[in-house]
PDB file of N, CA and C in Angstrom:
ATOM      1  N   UNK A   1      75.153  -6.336  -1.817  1.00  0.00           N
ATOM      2  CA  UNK A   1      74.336  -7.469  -1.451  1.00  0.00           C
ATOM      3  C   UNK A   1      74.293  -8.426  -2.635  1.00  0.00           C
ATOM      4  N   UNK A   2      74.452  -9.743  -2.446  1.00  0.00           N
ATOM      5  CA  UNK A   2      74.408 -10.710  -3.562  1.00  0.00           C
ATOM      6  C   UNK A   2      73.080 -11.314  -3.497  1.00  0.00           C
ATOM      7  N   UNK A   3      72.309 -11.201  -5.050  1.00  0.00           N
ATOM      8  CA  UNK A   3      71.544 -11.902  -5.497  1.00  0.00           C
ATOM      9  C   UNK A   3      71.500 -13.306  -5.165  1.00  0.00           C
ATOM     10  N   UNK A   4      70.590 -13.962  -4.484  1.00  0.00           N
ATOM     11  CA  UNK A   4      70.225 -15.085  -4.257  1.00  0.00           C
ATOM     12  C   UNK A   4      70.101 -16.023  -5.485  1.00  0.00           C
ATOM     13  N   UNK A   5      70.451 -17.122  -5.974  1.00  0.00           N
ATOM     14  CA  UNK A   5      69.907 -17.885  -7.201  1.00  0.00           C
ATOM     15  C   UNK A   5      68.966 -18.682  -6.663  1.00  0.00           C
ATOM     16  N   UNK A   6      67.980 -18.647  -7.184  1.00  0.00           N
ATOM     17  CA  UNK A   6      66.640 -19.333  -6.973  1.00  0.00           C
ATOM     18  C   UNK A   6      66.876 -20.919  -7.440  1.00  0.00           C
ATOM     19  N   UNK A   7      66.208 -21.596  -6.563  1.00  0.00           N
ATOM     20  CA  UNK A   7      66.122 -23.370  -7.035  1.00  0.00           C
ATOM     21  C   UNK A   7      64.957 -23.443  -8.110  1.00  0.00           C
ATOM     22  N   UNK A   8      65.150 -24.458  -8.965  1.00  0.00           N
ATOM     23  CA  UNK A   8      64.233 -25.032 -10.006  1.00  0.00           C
ATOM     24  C   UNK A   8      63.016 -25.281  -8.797  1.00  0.00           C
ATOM     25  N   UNK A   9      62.116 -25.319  -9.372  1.00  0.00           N
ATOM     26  CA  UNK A   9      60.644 -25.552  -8.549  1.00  0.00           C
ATOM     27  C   UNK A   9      60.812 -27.174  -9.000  1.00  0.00           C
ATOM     28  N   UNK A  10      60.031 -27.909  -7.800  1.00  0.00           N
ATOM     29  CA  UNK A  10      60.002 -29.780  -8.449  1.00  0.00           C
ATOM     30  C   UNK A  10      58.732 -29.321  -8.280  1.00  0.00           C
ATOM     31  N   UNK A  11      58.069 -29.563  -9.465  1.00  0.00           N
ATOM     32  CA  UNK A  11      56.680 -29.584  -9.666  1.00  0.00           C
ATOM     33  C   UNK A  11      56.078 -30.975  -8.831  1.00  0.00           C
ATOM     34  N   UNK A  12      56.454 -32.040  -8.854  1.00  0.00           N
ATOM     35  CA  UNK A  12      55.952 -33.158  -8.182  1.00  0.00           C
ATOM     36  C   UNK A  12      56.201 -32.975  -7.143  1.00  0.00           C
ATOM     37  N   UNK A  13      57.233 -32.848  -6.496  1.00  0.00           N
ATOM     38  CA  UNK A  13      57.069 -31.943  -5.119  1.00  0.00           C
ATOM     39  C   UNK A  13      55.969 -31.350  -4.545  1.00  0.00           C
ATOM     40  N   UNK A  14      55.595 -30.459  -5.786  1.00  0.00           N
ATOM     41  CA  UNK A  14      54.809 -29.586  -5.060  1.00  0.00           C
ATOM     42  C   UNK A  14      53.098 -29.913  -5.388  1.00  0.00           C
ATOM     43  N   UNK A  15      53.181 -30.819  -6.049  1.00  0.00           N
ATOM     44  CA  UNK A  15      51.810 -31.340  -6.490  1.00  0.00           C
ATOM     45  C   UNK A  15      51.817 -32.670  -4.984  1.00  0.00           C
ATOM     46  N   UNK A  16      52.757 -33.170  -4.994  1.00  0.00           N
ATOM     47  CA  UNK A  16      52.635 -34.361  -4.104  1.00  0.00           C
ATOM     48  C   UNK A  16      52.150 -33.634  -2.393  1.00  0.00           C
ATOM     49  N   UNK A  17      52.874 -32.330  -2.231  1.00  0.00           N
ATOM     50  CA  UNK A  17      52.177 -31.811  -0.869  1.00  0.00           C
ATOM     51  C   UNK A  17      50.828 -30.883  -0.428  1.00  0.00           C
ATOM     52  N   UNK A  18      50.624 -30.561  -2.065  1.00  0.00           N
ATOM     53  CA  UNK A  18      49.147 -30.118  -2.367  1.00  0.00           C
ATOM     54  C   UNK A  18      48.445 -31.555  -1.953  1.00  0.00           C
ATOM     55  N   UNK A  19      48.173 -32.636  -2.335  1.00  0.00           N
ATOM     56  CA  UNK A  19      47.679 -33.892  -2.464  1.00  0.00           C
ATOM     57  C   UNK A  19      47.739 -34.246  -0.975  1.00  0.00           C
ATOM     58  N   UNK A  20      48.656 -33.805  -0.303  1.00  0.00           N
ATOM     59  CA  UNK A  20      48.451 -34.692   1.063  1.00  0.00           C
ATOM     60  C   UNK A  20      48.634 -33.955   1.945  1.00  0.00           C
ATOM     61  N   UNK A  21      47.849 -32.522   2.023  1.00  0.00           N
ATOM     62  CA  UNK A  21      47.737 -31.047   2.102  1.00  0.00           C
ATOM     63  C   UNK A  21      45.856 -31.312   1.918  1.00  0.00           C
ATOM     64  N   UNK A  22      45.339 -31.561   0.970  1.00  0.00           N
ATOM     65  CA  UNK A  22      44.168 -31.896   0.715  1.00  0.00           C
ATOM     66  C   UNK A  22      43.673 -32.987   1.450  1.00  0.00           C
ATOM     67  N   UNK A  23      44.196 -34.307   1.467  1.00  0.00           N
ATOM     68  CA  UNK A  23      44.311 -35.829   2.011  1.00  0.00           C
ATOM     69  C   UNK A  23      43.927 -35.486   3.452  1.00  0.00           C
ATOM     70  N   UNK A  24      44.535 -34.592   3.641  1.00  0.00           N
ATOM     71  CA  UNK A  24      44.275 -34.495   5.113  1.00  0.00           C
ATOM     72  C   UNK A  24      42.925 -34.245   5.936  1.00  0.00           C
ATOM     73  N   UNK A  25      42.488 -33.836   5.694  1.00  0.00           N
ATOM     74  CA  UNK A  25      40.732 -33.141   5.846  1.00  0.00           C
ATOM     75  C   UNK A  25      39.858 -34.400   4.941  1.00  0.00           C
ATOM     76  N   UNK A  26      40.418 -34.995   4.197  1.00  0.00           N
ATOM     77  CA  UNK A  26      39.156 -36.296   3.513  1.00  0.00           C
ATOM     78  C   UNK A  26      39.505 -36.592   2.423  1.00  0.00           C
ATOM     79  N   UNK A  27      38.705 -37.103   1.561  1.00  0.00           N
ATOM     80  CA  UNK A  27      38.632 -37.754   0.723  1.00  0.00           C
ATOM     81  C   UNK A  27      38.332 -36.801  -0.465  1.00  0.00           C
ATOM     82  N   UNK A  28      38.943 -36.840  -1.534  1.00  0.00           N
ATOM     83  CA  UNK A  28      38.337 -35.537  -2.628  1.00  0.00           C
ATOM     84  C   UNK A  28      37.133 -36.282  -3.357  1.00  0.00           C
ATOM     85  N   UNK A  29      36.126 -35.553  -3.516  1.00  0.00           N
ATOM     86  CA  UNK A  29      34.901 -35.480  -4.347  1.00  0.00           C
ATOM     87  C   UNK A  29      35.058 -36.319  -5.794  1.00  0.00           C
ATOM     88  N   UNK A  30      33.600 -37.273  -5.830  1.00  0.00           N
ATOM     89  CA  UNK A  30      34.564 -37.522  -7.303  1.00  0.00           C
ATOM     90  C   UNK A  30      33.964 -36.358  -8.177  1.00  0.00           C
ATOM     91  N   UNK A  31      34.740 -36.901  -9.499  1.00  0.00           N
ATOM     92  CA  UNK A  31      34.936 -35.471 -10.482  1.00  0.00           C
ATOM     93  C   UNK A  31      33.087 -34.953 -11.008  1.00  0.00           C
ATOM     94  N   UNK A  32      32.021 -35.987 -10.693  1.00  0.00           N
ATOM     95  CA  UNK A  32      30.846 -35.786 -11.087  1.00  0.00           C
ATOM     96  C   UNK A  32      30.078 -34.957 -10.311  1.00  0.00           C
ATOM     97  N   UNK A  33      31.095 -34.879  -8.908  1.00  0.00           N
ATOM     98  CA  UNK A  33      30.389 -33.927  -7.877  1.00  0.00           C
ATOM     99  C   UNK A  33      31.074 -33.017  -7.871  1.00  0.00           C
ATOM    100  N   UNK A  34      32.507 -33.024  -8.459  1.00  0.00           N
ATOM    101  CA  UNK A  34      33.180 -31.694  -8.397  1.00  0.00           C
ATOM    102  C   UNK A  34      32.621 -30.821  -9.490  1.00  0.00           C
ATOM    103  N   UNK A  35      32.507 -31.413 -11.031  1.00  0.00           N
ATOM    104  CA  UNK A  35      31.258 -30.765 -12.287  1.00  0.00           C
ATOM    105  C   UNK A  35      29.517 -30.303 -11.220  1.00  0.00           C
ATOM    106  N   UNK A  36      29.392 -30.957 -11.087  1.00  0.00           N
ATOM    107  CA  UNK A  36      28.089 -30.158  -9.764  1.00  0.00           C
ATOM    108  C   UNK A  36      28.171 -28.734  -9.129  1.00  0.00           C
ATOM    109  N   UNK A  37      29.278 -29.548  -8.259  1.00  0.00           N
ATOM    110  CA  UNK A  37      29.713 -27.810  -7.593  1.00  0.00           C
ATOM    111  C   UNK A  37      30.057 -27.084  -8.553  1.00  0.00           C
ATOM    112  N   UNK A  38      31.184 -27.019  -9.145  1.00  0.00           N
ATOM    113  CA  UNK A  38      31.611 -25.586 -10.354  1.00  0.00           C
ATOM    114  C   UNK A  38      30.244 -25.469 -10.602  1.00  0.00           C
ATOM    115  N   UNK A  39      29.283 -26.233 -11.260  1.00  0.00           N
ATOM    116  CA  UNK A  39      28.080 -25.569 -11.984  1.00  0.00           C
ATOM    117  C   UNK A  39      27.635 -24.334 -10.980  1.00  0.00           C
ATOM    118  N   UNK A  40      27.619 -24.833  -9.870  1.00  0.00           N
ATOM    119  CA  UNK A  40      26.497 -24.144  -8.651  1.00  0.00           C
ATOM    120  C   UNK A  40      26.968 -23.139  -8.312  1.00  0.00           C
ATOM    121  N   UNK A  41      28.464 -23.376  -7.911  1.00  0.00           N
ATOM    122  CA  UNK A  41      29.498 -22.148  -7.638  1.00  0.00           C
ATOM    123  C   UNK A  41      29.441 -20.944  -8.811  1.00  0.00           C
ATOM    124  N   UNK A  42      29.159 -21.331 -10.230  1.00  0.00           N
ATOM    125  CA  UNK A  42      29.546 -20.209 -11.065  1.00  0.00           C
ATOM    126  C   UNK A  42      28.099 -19.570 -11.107  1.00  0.00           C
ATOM    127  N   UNK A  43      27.218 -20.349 -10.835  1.00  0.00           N
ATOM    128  CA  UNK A  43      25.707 -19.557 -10.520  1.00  0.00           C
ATOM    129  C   UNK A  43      25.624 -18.783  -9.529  1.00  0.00           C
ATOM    130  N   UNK A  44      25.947 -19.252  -8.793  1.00  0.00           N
ATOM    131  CA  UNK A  44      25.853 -18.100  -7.672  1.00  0.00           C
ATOM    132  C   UNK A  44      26.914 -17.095  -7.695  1.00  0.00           C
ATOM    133  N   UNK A  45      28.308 -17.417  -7.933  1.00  0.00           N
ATOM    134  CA  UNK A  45      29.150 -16.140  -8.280  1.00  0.00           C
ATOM    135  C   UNK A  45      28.191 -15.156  -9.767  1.00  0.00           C
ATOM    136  N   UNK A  46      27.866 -15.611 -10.559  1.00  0.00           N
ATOM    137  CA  UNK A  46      26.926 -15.062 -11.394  1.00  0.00           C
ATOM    138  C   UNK A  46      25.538 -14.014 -10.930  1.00  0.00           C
ATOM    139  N   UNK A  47      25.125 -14.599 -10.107  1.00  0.00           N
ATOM    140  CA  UNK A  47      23.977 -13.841  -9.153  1.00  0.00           C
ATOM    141  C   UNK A  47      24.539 -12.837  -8.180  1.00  0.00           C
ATOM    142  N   UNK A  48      25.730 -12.842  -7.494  1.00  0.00           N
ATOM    143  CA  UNK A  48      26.038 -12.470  -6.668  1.00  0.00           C
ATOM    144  C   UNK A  48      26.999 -10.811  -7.219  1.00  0.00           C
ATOM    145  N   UNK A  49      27.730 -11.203  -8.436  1.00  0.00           N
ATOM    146  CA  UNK A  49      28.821 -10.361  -9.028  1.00  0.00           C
ATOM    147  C   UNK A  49      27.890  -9.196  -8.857  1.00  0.00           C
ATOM    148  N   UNK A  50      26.495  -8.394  -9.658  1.00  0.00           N
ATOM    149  CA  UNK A  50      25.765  -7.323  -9.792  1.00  0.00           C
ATOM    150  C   UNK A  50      25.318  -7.158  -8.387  1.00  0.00           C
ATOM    151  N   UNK A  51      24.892  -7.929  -7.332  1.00  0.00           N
ATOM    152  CA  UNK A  51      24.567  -7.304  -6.289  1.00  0.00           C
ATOM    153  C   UNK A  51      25.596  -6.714  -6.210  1.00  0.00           C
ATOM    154  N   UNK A  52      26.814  -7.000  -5.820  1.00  0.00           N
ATOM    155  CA  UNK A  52      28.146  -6.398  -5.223  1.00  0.00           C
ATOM    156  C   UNK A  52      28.571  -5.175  -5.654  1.00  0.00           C
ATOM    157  N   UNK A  53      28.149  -5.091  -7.708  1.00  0.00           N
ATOM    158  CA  UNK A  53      28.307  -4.054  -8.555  1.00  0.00           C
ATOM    159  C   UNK A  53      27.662  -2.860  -7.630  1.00  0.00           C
ATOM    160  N   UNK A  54      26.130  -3.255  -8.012  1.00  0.00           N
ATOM    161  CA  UNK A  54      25.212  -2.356  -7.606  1.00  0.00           C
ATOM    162  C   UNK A  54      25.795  -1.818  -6.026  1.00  0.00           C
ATOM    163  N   UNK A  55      26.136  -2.240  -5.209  1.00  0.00           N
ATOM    164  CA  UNK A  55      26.518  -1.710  -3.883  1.00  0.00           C
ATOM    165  C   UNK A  55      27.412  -0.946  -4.556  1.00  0.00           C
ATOM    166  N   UNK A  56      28.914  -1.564  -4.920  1.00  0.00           N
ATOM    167  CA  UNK A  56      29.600  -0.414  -5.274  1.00  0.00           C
ATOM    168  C   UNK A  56      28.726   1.106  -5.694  1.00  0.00           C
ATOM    169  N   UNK A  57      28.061   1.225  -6.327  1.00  0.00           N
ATOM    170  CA  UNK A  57      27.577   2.038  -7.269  1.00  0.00           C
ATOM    171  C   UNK A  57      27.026   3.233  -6.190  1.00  0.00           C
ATOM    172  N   UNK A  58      26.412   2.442  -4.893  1.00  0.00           N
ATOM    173  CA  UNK A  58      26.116   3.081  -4.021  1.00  0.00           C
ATOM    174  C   UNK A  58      26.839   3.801  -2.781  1.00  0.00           C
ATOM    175  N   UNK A  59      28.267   3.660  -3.078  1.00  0.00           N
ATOM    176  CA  UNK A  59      28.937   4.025  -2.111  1.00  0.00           C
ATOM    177  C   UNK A  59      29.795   5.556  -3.066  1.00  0.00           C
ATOM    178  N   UNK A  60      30.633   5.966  -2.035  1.00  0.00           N
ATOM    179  CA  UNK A  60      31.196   6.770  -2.763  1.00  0.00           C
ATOM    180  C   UNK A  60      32.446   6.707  -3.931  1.00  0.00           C
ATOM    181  N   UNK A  61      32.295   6.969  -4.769  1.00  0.00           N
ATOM    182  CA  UNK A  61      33.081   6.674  -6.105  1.00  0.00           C
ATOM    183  C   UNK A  61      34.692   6.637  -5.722  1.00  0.00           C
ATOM    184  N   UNK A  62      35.540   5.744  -5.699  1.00  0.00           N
ATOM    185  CA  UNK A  62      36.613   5.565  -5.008  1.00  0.00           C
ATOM    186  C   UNK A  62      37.301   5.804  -4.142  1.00  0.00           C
ATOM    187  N   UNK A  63      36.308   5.529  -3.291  1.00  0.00           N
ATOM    188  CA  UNK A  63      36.277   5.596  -1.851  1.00  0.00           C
ATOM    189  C   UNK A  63      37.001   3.854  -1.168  1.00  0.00           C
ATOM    190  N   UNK A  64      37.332   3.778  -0.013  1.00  0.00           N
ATOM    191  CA  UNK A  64      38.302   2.314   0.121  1.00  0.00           C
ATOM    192  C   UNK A  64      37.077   1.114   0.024  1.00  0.00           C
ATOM    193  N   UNK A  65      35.402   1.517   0.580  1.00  0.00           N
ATOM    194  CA  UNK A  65      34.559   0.334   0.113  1.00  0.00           C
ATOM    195  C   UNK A  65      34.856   0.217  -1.472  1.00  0.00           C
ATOM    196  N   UNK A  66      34.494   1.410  -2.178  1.00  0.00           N
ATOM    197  CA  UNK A  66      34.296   1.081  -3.741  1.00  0.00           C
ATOM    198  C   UNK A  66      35.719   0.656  -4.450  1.00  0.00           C
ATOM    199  N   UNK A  67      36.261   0.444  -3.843  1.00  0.00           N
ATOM    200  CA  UNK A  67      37.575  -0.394  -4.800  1.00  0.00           C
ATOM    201  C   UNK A  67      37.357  -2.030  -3.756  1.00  0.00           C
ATOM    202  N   UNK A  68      37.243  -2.081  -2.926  1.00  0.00           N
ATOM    203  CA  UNK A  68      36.928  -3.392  -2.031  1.00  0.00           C
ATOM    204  C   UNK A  68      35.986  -3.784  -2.909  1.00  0.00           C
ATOM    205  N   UNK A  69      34.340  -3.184  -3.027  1.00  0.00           N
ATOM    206  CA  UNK A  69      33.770  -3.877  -4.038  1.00  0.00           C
ATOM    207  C   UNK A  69      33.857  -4.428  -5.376  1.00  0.00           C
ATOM    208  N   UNK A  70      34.557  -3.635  -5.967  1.00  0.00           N
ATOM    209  CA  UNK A  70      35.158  -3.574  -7.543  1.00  0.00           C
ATOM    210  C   UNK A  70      35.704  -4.484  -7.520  1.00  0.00           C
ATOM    211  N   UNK A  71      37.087  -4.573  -6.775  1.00  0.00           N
ATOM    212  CA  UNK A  71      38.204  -5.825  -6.761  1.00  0.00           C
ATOM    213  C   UNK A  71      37.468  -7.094  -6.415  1.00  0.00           C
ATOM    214  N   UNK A  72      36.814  -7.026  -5.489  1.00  0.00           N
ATOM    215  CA  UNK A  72      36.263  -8.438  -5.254  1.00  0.00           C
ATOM    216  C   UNK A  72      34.809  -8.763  -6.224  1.00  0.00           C
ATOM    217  N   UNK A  73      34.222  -8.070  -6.919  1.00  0.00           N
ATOM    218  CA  UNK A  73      33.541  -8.698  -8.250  1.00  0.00           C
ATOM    219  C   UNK A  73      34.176  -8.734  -9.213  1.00  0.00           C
ATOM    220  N   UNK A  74      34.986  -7.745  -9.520  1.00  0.00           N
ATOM    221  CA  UNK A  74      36.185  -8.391 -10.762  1.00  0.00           C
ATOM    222  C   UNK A  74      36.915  -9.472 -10.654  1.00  0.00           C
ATOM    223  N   UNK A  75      37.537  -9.792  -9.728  1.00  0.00           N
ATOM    224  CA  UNK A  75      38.029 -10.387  -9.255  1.00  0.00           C
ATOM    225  C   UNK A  75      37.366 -12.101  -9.269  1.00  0.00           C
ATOM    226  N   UNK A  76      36.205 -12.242  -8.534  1.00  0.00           N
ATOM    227  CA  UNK A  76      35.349 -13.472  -8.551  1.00  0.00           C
ATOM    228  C   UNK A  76      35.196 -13.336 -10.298  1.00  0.00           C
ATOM    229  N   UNK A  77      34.750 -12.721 -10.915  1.00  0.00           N
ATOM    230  CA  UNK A  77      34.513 -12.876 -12.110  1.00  0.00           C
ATOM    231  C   UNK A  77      35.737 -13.756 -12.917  1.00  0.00           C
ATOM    232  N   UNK A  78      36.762 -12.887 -12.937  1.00  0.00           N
ATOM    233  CA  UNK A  78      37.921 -14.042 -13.267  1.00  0.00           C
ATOM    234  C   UNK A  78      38.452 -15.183 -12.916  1.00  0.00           C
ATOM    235  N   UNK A  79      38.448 -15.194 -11.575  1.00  0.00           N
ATOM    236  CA  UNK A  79      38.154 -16.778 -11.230  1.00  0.00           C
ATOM    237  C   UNK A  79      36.933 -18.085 -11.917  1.00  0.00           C
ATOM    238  N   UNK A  80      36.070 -17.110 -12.485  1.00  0.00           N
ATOM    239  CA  UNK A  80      34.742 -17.875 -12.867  1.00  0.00           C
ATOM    240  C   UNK A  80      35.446 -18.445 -14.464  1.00  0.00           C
ATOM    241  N   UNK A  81      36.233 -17.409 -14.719  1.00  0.00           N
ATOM    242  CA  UNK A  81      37.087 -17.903 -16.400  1.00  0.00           C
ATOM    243  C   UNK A  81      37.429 -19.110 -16.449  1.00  0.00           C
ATOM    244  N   UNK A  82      37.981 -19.229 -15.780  1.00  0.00           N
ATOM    245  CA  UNK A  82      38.856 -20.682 -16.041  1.00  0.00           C
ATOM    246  C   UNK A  82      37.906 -21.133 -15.506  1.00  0.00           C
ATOM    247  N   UNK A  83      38.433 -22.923 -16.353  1.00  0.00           N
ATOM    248  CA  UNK A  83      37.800 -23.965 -16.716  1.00  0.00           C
ATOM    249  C   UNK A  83      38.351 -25.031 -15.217  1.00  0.00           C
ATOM    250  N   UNK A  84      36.659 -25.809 -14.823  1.00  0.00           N
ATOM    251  CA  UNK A  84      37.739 -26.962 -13.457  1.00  0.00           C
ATOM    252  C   UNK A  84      38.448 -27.858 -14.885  1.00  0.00           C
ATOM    253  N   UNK A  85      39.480 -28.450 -13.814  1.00  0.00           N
ATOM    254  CA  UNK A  85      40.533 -29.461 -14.294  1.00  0.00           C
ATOM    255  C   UNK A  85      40.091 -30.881 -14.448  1.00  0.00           C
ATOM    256  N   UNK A  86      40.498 -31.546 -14.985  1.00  0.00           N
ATOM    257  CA  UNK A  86      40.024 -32.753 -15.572  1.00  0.00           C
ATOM    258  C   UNK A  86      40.739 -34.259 -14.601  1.00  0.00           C
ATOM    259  N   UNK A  87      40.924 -33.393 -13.572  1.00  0.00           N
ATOM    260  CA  UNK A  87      41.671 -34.711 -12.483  1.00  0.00           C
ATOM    261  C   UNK A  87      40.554 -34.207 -11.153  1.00  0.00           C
ATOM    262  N   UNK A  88      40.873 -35.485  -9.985  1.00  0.00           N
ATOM    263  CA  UNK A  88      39.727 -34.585  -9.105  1.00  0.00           C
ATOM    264  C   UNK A  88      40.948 -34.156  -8.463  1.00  0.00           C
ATOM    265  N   UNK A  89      41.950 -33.702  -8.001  1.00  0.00           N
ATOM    266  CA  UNK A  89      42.885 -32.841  -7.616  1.00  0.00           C
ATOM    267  C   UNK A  89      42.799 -31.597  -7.918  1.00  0.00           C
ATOM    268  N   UNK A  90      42.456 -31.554  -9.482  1.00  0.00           N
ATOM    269  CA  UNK A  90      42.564 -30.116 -10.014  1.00  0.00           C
ATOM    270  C   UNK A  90      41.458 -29.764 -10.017  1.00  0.00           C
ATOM    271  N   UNK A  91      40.232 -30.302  -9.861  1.00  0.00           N
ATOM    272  CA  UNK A  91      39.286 -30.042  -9.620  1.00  0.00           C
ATOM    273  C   UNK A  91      38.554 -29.329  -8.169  1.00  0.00           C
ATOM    274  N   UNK A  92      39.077 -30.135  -7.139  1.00  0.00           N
ATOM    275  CA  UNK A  92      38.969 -29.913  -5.994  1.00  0.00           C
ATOM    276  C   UNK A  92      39.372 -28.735  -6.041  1.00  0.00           C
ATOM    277  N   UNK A  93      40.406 -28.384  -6.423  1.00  0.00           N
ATOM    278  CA  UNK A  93      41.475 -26.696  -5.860  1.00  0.00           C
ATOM    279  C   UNK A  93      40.611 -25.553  -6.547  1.00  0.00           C
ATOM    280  N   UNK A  94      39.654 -25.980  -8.022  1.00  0.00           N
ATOM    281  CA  UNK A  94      39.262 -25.298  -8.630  1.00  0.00           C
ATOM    282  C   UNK A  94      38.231 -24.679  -8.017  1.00  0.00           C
ATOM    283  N   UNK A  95      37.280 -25.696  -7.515  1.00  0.00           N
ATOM    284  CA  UNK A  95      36.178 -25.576  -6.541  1.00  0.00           C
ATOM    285  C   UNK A  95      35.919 -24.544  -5.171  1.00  0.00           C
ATOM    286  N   UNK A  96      37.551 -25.018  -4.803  1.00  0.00           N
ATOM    287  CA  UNK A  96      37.677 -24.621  -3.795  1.00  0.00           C
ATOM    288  C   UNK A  96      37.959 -22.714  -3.818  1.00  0.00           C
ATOM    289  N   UNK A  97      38.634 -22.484  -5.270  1.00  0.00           N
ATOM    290  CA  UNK A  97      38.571 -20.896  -5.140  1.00  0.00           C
ATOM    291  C   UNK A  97      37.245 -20.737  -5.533  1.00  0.00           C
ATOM    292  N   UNK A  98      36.511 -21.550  -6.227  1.00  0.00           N
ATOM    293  CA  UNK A  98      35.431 -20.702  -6.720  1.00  0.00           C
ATOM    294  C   UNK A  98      34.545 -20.233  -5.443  1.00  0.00           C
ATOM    295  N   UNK A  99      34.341 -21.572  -4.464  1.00  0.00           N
ATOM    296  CA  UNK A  99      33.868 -21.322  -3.089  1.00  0.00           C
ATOM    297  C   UNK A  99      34.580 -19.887  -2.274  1.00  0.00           C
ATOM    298  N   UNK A 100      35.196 -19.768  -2.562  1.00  0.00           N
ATOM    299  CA  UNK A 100      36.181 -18.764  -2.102  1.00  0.00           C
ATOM    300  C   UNK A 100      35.770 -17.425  -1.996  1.00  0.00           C
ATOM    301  N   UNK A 101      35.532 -17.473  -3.185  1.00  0.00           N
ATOM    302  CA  UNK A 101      34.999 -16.047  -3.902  1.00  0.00           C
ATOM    303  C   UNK A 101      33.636 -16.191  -3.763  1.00  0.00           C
ATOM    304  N   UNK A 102      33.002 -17.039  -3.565  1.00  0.00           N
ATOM    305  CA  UNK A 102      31.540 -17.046  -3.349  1.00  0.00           C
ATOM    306  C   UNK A 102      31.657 -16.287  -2.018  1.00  0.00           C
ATOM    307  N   UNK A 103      31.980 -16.898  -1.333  1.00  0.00           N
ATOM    308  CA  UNK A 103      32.411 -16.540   0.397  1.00  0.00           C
ATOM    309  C   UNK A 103      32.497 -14.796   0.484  1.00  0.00           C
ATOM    310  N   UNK A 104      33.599 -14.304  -0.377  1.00  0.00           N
ATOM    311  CA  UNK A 104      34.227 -13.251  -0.351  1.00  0.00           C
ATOM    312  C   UNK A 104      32.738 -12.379  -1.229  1.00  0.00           C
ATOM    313  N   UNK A 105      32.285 -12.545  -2.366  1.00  0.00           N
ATOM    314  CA  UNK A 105      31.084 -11.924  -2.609  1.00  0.00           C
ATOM    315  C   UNK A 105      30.121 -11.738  -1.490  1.00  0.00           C
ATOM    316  N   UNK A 106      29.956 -12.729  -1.115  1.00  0.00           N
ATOM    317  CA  UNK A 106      28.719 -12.645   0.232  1.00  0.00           C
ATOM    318  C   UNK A 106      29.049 -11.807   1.711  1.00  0.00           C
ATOM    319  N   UNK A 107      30.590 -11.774   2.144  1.00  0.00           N
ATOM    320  CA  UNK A 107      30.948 -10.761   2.854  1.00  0.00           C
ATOM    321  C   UNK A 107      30.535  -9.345   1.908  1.00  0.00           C
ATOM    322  N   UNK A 108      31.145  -9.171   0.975  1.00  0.00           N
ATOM    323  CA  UNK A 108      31.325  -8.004   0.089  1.00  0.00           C
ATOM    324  C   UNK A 108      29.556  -7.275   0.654  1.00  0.00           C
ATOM    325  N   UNK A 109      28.786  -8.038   0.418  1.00  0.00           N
ATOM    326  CA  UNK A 109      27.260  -7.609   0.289  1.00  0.00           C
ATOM    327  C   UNK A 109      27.020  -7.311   1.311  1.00  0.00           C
ATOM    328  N   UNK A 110      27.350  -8.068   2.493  1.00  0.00           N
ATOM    329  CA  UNK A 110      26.611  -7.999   3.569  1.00  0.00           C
ATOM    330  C   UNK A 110      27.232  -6.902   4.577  1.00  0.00           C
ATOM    331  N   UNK A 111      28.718  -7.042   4.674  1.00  0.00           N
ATOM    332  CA  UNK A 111      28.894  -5.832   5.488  1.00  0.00           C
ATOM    333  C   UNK A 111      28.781  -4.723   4.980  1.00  0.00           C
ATOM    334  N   UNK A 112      28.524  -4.072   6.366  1.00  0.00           N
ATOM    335  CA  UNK A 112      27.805  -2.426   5.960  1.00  0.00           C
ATOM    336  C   UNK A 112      29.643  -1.595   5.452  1.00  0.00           C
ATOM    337  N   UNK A 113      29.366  -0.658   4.972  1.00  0.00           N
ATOM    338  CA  UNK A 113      30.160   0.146   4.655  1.00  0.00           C
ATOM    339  C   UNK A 113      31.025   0.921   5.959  1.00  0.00           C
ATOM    340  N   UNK A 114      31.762   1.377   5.655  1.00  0.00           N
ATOM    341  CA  UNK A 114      32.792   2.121   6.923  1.00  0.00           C
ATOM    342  C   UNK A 114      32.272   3.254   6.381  1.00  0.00           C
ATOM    343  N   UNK A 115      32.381   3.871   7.440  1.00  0.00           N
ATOM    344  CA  UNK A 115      31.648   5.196   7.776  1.00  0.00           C
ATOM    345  C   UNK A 115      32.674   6.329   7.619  1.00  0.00           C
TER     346      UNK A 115
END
């Protein structure tokens, strides 16, 4: 079987269909509301990470919930690392995982465990 050679990535390419990929659904936030959200988003991923802990803690010790919990507060946690971007493009996308993982914490909590 022959190895495929991979194409150079066009970064503008791929920034230009992120952009009108986004465009599509509205208008992006300006960057004073996108600094807003990250603030709010990393608070509540902040509040949310130890509930999720603490559940883990309560289930059985690597069991398929307690790695579901683990991964998804470790997980949101590292997303919380990085810094939003200094364009509202990069900002928006930033936002948008942090929302993400907010999302994914708040499932994490709320559904009950498998039995």
């Amino acid at each position: 079987m022959m190895a495929t050679q991979q194409q150079p990535v066009d970064v503008d390419k791929i920034s230009r269909l992120i952009a009108e990929a986004l465009s599509a659904t509205g208008i992006l936030p300006p960057m004073d509301r996108l600094v807003q959200l990250d603030e709010l988003l990393r608070a509540e991923i902040e509040r949310l990470v130890p509930i999720v802990q603490r559940r883990a803690d309560a289930v059985s010790l690597r069991s398929r919930d307690w790695y579901k919990l683990i991964q998804t507060a470790e997980r949101a946690e590292d997303a919380a690392q990085f810094q939003i971007g200094t364009t509202p493009l990069a900002g928006a996308i930033h936002v948008a995982e942090l929302a993400r993982w907010v999302h994914e914490l708040r499932e994490a909590h709320l559904t009950p465990p498998h039995a």
